[in-house]
N, C-alpha and C. Protein backbone atom coordinates (compact mmCIF):
# COMPACT_ATOMS: atom_id res chain seq x y z
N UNK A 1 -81.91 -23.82 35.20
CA UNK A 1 -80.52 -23.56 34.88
C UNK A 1 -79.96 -22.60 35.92
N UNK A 2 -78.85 -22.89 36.24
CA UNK A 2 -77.72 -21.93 37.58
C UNK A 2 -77.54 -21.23 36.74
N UNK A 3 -77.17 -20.01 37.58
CA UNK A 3 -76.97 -18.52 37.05
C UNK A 3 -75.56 -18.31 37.82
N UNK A 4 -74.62 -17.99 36.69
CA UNK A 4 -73.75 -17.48 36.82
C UNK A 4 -73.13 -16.42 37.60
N UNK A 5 -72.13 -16.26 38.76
CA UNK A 5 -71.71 -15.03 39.31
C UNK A 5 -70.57 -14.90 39.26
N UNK A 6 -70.44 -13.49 38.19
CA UNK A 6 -69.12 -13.05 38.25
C UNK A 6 -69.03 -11.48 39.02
N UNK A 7 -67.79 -11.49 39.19
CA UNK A 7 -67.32 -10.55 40.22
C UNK A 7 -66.26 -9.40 39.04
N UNK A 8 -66.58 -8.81 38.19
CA UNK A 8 -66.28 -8.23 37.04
C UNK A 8 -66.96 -6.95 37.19
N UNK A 9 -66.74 -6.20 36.53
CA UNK A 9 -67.01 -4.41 35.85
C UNK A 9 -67.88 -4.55 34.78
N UNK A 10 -67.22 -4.95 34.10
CA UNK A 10 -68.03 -4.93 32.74
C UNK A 10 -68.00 -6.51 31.58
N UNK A 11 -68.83 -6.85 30.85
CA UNK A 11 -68.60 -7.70 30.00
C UNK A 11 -69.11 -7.37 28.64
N UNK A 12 -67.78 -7.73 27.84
CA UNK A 12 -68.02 -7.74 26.34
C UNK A 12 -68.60 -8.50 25.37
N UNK A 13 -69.23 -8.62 24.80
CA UNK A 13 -70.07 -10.34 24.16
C UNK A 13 -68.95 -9.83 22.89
N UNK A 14 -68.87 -11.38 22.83
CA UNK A 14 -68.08 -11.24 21.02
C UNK A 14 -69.30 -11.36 20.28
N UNK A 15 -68.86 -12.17 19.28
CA UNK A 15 -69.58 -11.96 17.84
C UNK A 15 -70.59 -11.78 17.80
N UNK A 16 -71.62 -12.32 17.27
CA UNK A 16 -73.04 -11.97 17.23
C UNK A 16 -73.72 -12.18 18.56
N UNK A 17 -73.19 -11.73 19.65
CA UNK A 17 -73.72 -11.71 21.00
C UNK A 17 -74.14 -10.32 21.57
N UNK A 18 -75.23 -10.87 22.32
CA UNK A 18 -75.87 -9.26 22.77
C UNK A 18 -75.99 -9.88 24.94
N UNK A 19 -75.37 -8.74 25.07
CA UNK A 19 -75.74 -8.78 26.93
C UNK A 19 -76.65 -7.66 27.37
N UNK A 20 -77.58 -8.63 28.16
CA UNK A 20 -78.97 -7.93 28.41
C UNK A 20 -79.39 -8.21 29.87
N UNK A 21 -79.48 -6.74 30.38
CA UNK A 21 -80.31 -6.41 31.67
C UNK A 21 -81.74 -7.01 31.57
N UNK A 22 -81.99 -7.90 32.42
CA UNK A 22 -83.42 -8.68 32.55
C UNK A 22 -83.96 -7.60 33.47
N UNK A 23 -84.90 -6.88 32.58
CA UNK A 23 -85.82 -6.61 33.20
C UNK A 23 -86.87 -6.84 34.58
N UNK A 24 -87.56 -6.55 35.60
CA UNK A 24 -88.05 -6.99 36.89
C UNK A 24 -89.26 -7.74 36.45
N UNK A 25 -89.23 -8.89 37.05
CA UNK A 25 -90.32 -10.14 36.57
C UNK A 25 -91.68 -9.28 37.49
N UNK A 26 -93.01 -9.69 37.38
CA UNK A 26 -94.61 -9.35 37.85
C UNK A 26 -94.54 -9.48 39.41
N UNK A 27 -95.22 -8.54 40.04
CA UNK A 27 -95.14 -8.57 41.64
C UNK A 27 -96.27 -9.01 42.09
N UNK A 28 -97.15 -8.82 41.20
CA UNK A 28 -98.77 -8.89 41.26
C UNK A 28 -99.39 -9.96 39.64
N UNK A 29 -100.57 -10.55 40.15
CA UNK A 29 -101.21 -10.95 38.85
C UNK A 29 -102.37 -9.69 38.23
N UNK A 30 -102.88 -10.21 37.22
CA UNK A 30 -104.26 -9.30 36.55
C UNK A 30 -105.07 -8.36 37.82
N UNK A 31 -105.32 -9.78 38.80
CA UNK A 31 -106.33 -9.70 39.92
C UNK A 31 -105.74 -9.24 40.91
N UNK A 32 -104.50 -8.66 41.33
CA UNK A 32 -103.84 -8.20 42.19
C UNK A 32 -102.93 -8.83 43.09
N UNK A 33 -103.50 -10.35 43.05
CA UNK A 33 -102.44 -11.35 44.18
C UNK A 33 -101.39 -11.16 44.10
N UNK A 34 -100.38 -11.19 45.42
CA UNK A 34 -98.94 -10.96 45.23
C UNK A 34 -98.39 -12.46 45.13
N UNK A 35 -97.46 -12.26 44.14
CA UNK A 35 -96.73 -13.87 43.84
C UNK A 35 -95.35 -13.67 44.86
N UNK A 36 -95.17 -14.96 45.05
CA UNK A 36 -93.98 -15.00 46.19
C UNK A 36 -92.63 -15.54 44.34
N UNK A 37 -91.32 -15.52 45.32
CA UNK A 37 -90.26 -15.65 44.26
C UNK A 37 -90.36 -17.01 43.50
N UNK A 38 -91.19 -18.20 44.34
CA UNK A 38 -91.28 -19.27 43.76
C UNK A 38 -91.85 -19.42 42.52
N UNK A 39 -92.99 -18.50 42.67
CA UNK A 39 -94.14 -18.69 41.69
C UNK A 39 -94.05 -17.74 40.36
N UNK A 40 -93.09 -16.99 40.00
CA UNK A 40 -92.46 -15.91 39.18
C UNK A 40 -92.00 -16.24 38.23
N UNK A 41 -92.58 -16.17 37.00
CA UNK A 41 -91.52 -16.43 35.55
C UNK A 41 -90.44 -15.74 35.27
N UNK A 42 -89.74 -16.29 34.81
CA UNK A 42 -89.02 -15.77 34.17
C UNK A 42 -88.81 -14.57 33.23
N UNK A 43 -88.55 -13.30 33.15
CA UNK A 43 -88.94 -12.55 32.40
C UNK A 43 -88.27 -12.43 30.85
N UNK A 44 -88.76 -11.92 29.81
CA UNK A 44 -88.42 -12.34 28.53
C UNK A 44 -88.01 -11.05 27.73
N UNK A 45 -88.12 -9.73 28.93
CA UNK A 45 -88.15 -8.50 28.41
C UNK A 45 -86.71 -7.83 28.87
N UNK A 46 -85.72 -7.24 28.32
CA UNK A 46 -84.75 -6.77 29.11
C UNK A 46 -83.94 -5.63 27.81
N UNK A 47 -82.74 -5.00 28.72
CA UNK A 47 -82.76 -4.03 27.61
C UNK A 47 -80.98 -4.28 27.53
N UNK A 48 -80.95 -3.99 26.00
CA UNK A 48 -79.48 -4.17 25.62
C UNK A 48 -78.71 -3.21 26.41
N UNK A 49 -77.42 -4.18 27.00
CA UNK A 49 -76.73 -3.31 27.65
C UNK A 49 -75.28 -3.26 26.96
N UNK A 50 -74.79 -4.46 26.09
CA UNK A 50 -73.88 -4.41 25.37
C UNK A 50 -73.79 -5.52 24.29
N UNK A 51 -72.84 -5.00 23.25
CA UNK A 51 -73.28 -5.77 22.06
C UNK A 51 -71.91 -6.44 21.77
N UNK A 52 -71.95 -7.65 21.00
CA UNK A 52 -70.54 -7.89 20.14
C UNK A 52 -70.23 -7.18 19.19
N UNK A 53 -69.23 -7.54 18.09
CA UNK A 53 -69.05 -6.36 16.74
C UNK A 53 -69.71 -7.22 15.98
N UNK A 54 -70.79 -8.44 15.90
CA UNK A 54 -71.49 -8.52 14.46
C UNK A 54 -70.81 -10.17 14.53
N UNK A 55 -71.61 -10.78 12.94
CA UNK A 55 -70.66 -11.75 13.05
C UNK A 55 -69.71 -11.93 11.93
N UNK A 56 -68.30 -12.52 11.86
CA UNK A 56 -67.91 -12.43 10.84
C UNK A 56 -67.69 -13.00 9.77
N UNK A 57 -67.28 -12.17 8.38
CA UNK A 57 -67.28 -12.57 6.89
C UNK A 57 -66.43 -13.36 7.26
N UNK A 58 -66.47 -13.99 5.68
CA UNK A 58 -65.30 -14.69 5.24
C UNK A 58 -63.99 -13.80 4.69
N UNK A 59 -64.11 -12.99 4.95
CA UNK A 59 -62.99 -11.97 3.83
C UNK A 59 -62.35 -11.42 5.25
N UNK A 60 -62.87 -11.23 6.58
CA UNK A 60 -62.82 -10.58 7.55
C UNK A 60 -63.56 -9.48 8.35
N UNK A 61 -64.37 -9.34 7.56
CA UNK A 61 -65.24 -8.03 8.19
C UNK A 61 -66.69 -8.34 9.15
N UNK A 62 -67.06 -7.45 9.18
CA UNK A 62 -68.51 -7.95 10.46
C UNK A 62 -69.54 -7.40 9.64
N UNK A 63 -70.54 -8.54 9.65
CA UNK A 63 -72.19 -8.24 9.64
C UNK A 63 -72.41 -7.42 10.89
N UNK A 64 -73.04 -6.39 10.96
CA UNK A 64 -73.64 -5.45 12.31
C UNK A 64 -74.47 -6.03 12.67
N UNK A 65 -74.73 -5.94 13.99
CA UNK A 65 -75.72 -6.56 14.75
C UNK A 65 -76.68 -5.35 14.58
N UNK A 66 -77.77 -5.92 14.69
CA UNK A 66 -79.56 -5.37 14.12
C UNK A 66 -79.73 -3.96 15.66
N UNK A 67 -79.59 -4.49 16.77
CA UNK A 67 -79.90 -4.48 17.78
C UNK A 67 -79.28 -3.65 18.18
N UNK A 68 -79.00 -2.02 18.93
CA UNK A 68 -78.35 -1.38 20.09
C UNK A 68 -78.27 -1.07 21.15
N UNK A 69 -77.01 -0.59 22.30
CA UNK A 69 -77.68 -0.45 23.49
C UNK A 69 -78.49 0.57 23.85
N UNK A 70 -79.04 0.05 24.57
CA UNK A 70 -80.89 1.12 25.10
C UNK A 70 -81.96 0.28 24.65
N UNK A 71 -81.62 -0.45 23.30
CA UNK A 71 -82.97 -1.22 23.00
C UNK A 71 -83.73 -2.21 24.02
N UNK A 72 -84.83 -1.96 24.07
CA UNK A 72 -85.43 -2.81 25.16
C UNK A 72 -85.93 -4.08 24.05
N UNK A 73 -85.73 -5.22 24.08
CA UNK A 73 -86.20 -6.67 23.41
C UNK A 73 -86.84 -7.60 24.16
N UNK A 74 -87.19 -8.56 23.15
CA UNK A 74 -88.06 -9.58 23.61
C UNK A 74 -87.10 -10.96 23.03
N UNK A 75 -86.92 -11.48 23.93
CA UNK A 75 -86.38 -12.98 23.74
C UNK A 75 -86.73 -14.12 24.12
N UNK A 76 -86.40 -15.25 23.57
CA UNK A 76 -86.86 -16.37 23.78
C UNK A 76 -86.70 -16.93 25.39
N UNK A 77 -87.71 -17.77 24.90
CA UNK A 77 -87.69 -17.49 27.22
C UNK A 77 -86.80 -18.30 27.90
N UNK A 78 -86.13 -20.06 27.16
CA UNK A 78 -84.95 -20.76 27.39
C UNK A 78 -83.36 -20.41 27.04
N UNK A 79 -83.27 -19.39 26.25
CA UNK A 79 -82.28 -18.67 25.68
C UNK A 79 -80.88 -18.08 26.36
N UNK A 80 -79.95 -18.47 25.91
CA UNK A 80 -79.29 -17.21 26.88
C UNK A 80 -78.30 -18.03 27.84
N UNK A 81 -77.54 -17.35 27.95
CA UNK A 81 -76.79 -17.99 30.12
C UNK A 81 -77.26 -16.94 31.03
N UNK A 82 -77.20 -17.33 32.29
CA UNK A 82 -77.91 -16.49 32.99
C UNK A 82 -76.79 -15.96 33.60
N UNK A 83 -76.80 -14.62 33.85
CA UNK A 83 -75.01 -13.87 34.42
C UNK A 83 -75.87 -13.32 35.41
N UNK A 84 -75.10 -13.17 36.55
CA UNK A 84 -75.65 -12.33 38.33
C UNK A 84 -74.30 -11.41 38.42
N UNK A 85 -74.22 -9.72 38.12
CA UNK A 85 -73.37 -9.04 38.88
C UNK A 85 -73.78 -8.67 39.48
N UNK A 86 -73.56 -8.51 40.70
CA UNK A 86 -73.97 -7.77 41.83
C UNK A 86 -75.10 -8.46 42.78
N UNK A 87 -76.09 -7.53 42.38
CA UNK A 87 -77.64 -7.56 42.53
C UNK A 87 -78.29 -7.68 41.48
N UNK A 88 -77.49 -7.58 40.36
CA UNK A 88 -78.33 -7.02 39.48
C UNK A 88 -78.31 -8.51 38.39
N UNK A 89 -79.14 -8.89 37.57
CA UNK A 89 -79.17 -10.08 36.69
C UNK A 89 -78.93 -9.85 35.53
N UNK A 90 -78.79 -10.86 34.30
CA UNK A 90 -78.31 -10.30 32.98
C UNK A 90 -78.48 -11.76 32.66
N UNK A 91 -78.64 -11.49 30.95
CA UNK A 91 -78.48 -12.71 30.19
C UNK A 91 -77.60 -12.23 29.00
N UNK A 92 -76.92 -13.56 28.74
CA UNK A 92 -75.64 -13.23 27.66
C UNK A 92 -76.38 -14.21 26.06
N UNK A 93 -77.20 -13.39 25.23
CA UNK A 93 -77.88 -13.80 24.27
C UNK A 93 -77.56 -13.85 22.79
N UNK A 94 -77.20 -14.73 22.26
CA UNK A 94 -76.58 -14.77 20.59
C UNK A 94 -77.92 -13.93 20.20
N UNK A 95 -77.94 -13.13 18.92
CA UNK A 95 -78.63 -12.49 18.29
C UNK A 95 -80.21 -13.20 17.67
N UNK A 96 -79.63 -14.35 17.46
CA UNK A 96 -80.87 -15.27 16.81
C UNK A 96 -81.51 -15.43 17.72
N UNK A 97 -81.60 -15.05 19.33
CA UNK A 97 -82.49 -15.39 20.47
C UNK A 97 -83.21 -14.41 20.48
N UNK A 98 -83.26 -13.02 20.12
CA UNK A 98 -83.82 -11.95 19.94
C UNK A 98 -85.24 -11.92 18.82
N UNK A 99 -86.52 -11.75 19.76
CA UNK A 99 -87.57 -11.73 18.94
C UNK A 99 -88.13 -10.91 18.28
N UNK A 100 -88.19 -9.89 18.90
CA UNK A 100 -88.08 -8.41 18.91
C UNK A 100 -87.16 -6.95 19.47
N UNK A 101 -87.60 -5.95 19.23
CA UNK A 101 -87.56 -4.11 19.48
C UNK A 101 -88.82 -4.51 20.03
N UNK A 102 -89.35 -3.87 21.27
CA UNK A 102 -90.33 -3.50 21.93
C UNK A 102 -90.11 -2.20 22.76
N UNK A 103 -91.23 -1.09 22.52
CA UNK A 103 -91.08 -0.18 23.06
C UNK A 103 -92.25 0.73 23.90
């Protein structure tokens, strides 16, 4: 899947959406070999950088999202759109993609 580049400041996720700094994928294996960019998974670990307000009732109000920023999580590994600011990478993740709090 193409990864998105926007040329933006900041992004807001609506509803039950969480935007997450992907963490730096393995440089090395167990045994020390260095992997080149080809050979690199995808990483599944990254830390909330911004949240939506929840999702909403029927009456109008918001369920809170579980999740805050700083939390470092674990998500599903097809999940997500892939966002590029800068240098830097991000995935834009509905809440139900979230496996865990890992710390």
């Amino acid at each position: 899947m193409a990864a998105v580049t926007l040329s933006v400041t900041e992004v807001k996720p609506l509803g039950e959406r969480v935007f997450v700094k992907i963490s730096a994928g393995e440089e090395k294996t167990a045994g020390g070999i260095l992997l080149p960019d080809t050979a690199k998974e995808k990483p599944q670990i990254g830390e909330i950088v911004n949240v939506g307000p929840g999702k909403r009732k029927d009456d109008g109000s918001y369920i809170a999202i579980e999740v805050k920023v700083g939390d470092k999580v674990l998500y599903s590994k097809y999940a997500g759109t892939d966002i590029k600011l800068g240098s830097e990478e991000y995935v834009l993740l509905s809440e139900k993609d979230i496996l865990a709090v890992v710390s």
